[in-house]
N, C-alpha and C. Protein backbone atom coordinates (compact mmCIF):
# COMPACT_ATOMS: atom_id res chain seq x y z
N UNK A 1 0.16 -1.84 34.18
CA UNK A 1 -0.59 -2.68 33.27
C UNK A 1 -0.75 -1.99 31.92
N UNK A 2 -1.06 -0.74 32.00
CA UNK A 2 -1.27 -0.06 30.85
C UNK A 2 0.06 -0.26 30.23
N UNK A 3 1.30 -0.21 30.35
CA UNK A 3 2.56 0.21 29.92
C UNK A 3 2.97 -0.86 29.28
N UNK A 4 2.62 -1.99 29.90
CA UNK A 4 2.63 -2.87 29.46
C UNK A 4 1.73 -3.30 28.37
N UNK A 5 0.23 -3.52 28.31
CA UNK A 5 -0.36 -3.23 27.10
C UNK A 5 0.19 -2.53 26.04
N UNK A 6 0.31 -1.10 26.46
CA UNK A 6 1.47 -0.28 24.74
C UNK A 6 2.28 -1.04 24.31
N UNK A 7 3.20 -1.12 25.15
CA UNK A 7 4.77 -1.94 24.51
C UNK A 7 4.16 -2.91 23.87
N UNK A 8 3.36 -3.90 24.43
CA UNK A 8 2.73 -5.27 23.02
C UNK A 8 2.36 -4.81 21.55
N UNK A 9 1.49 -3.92 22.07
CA UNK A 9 0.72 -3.03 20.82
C UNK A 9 1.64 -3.11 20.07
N UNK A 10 2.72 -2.17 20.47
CA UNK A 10 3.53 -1.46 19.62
C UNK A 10 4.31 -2.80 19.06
N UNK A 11 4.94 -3.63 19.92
CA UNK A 11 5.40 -5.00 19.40
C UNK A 11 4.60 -5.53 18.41
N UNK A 12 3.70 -5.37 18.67
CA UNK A 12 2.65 -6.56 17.74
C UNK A 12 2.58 -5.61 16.59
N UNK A 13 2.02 -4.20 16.28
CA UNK A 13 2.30 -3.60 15.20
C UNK A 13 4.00 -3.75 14.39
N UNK A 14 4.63 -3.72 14.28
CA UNK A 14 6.05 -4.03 14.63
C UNK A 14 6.18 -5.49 13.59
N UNK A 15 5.50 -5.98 14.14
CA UNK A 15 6.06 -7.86 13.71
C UNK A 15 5.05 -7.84 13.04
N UNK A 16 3.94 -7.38 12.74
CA UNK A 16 2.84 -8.09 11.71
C UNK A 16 3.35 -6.67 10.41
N UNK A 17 3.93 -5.86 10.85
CA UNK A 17 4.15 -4.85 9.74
C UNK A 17 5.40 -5.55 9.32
N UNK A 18 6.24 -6.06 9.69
CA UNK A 18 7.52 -6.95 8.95
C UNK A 18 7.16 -7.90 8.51
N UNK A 19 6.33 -8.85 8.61
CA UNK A 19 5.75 -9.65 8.38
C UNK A 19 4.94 -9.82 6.68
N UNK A 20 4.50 -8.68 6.82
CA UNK A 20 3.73 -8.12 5.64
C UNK A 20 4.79 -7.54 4.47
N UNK A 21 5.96 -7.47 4.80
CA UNK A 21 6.80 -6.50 4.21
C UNK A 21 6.85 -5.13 4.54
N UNK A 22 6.33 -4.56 4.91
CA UNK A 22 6.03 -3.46 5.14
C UNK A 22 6.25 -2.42 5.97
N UNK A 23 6.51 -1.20 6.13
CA UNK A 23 6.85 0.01 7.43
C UNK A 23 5.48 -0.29 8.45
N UNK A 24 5.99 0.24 9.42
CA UNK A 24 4.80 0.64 10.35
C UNK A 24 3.73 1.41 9.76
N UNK A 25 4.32 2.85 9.24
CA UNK A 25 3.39 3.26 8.85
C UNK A 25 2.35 2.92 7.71
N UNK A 26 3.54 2.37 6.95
CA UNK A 26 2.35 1.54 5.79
C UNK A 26 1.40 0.93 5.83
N UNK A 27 1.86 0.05 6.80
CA UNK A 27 0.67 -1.20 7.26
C UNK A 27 -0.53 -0.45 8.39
N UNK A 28 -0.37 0.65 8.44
CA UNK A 28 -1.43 1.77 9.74
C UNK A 28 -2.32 2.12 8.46
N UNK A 29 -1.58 2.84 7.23
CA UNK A 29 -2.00 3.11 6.14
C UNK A 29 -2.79 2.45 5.26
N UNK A 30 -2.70 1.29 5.38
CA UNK A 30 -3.52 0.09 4.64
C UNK A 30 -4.73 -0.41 5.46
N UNK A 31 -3.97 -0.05 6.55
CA UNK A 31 -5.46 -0.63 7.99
C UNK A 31 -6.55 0.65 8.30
N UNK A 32 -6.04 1.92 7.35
CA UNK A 32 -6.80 3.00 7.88
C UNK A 32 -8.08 3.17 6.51
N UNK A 33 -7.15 2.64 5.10
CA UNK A 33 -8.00 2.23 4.31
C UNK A 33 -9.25 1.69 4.16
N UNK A 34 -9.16 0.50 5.08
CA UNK A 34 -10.02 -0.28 5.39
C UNK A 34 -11.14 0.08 5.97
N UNK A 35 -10.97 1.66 7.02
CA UNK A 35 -11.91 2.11 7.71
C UNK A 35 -13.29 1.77 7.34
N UNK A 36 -13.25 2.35 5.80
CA UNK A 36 -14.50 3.09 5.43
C UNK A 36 -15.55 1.50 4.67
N UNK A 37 -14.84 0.13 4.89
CA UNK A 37 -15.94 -1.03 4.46
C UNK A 37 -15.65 -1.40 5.92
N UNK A 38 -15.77 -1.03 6.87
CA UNK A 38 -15.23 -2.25 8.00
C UNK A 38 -16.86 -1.84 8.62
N UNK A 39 -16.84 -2.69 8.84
CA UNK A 39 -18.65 -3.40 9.44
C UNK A 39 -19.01 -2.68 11.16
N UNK A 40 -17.72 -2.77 11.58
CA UNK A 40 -17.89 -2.29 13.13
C UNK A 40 -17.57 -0.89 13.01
N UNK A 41 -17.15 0.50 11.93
CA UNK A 41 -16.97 1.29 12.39
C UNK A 41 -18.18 2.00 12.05
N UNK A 42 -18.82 3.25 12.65
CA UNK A 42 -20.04 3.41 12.07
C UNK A 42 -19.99 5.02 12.52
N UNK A 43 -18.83 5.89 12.16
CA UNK A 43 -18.64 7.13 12.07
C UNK A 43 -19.42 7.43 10.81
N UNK A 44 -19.35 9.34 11.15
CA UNK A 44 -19.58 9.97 9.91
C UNK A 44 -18.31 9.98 9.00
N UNK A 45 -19.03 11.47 8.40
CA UNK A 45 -17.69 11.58 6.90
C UNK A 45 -16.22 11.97 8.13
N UNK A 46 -16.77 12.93 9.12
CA UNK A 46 -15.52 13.98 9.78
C UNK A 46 -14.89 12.78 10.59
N UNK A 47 -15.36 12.07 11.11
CA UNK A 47 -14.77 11.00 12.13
C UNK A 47 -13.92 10.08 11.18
N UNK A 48 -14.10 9.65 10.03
CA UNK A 48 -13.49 8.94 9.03
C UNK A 48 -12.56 9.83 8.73
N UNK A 49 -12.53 11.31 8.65
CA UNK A 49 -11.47 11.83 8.09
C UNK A 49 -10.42 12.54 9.58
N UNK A 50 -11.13 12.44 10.34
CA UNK A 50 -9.85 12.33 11.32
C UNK A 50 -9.50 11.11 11.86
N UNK A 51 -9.80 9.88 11.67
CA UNK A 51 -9.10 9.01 12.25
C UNK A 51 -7.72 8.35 11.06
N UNK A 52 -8.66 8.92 9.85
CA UNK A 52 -7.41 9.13 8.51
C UNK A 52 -6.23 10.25 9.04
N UNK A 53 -6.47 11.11 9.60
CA UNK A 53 -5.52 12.06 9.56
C UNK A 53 -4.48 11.74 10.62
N UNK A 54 -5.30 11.54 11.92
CA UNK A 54 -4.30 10.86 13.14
C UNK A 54 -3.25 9.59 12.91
N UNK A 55 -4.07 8.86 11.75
CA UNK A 55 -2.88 7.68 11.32
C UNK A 55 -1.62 7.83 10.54
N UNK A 56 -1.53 9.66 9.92
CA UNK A 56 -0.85 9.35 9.26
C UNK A 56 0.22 10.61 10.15
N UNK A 57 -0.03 10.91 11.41
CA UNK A 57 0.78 11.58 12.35
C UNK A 57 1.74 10.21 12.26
N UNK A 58 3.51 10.81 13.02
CA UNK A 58 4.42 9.85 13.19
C UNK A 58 3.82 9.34 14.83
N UNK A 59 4.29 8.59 14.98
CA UNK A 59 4.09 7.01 16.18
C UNK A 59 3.66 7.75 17.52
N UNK A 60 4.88 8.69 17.73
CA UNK A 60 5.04 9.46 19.16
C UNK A 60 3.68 10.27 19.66
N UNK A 61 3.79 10.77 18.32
CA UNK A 61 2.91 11.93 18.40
C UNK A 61 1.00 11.02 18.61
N UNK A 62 1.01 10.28 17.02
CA UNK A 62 -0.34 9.40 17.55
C UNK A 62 -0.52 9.13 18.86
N UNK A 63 0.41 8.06 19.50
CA UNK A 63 0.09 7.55 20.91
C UNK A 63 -0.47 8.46 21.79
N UNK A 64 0.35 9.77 21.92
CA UNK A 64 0.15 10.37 23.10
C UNK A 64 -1.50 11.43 22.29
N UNK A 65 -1.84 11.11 21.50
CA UNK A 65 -2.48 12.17 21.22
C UNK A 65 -3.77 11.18 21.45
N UNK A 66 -3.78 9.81 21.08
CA UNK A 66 -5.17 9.03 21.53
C UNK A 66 -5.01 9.19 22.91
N UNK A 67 -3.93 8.88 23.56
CA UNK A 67 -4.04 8.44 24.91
C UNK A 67 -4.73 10.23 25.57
N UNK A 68 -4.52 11.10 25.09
CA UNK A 68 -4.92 12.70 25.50
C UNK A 68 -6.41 12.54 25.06
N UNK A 69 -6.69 12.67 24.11
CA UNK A 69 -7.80 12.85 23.67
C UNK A 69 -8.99 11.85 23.38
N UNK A 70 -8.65 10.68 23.24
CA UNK A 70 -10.04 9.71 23.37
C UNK A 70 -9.54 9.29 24.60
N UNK A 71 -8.55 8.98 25.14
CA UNK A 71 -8.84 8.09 27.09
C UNK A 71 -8.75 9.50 28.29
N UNK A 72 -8.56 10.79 27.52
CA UNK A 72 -8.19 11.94 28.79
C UNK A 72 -7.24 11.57 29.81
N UNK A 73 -6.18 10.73 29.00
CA UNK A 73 -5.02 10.57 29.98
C UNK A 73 -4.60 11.69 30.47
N UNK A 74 -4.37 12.18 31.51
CA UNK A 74 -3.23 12.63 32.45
C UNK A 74 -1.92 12.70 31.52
N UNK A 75 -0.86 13.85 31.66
CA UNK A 75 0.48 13.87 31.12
C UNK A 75 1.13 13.00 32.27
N UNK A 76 0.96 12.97 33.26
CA UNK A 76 1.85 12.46 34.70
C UNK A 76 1.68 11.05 34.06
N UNK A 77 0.20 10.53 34.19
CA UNK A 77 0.10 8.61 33.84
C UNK A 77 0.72 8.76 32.44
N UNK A 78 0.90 9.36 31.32
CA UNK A 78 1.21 9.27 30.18
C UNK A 78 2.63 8.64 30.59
N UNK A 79 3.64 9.95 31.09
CA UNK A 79 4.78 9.88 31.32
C UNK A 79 5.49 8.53 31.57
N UNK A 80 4.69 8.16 33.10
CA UNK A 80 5.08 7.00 33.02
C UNK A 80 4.98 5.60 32.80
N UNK A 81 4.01 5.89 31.39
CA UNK A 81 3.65 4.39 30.44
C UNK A 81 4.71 4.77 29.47
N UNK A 82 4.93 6.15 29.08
CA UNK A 82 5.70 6.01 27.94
C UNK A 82 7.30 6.15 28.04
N UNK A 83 7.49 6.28 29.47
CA UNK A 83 9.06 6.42 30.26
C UNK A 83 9.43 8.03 29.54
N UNK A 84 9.09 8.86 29.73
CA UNK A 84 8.91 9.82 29.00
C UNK A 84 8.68 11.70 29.63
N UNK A 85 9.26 12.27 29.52
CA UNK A 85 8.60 13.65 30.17
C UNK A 85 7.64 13.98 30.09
N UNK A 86 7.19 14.56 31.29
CA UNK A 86 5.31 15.24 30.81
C UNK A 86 5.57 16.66 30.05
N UNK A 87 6.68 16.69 29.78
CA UNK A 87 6.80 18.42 28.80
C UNK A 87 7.29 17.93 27.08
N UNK A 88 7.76 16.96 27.50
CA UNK A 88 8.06 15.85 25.93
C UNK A 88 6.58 15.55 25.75
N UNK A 89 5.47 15.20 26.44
CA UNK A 89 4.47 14.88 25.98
C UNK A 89 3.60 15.94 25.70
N UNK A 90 3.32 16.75 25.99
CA UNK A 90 2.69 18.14 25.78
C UNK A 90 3.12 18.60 24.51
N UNK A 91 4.52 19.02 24.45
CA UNK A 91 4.73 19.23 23.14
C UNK A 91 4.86 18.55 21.85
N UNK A 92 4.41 16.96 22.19
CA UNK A 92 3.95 16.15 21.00
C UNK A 92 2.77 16.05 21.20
N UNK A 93 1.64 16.41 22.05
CA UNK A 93 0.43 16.12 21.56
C UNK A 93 0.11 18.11 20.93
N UNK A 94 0.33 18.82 21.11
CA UNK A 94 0.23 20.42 20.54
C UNK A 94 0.62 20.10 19.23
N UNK A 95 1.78 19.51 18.62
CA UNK A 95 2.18 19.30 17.45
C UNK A 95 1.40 18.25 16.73
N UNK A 96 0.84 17.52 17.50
CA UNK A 96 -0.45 16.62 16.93
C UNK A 96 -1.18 17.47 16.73
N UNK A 97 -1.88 18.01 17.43
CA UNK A 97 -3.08 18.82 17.07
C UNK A 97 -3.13 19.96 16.28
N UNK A 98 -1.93 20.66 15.97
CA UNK A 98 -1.76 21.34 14.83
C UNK A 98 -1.65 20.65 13.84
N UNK A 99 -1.04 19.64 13.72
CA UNK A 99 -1.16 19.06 12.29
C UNK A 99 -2.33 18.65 11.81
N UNK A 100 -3.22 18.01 12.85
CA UNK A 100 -4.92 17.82 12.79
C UNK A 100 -5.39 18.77 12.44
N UNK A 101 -5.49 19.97 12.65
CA UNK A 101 -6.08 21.03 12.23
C UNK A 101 -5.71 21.55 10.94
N UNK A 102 -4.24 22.05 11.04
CA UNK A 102 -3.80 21.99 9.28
C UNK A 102 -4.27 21.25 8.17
N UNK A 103 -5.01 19.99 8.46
CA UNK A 103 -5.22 19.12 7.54
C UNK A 103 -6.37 18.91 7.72
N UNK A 104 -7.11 19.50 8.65
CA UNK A 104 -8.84 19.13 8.41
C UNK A 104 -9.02 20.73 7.61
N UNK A 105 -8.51 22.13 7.73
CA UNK A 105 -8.63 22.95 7.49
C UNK A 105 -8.41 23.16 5.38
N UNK A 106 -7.42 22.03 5.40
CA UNK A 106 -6.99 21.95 4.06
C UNK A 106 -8.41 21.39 2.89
């Protein structure tokens, strides 16, 4: 069920970012903008500036790094939502999190 949920996600990001004209990432970029008037989010300054920073990680790396760190996925359940190695996933969420750090540190 979960695997299925992603793949839409990712579909649905996908078609409303073509839609718009736009890359994936652009349209993540424009939606991450938005954070800081949007009515339902009600972080501080640091939570605004890492959910800025995680959006502008590439695709692979985001996914597995929410699915690690805000749901405490498992690498094993990761693996097989994302058809994927659990050592391919480890070493994209480490490379997430260095880049998170590089850039909150900056």
């Amino acid at each position: 069920m979960y695997r299925i949920a992603t793949h839409e996600s990712l579909n649905f990001l996908g078609k409303k970012s073509r839609q718009l004209g736009l890359s994936n990432e652009e349209w993540i970029e424009k939606k991450v903008a938005n954070l800081e008037t949007d009515v339902f989010f009600n972080g501080d300054e640091m939570q605004l500036k890492l959910h800025k920073i995680i959006a502008t990680l590439p695709e692979k790396q985001r996914l597995v790094f929410n699915m690690r760190y805000f749901e405490e996925m498992k690498y094993e359940k990761m693996s097989k939502i994302l058809e994927t190695s659990s050592g391919g996933l480890k070493a994209s969420y480490h490379l997430a999190v260095k880049k998170i750090k590089n850039k909150i540190n900056e």
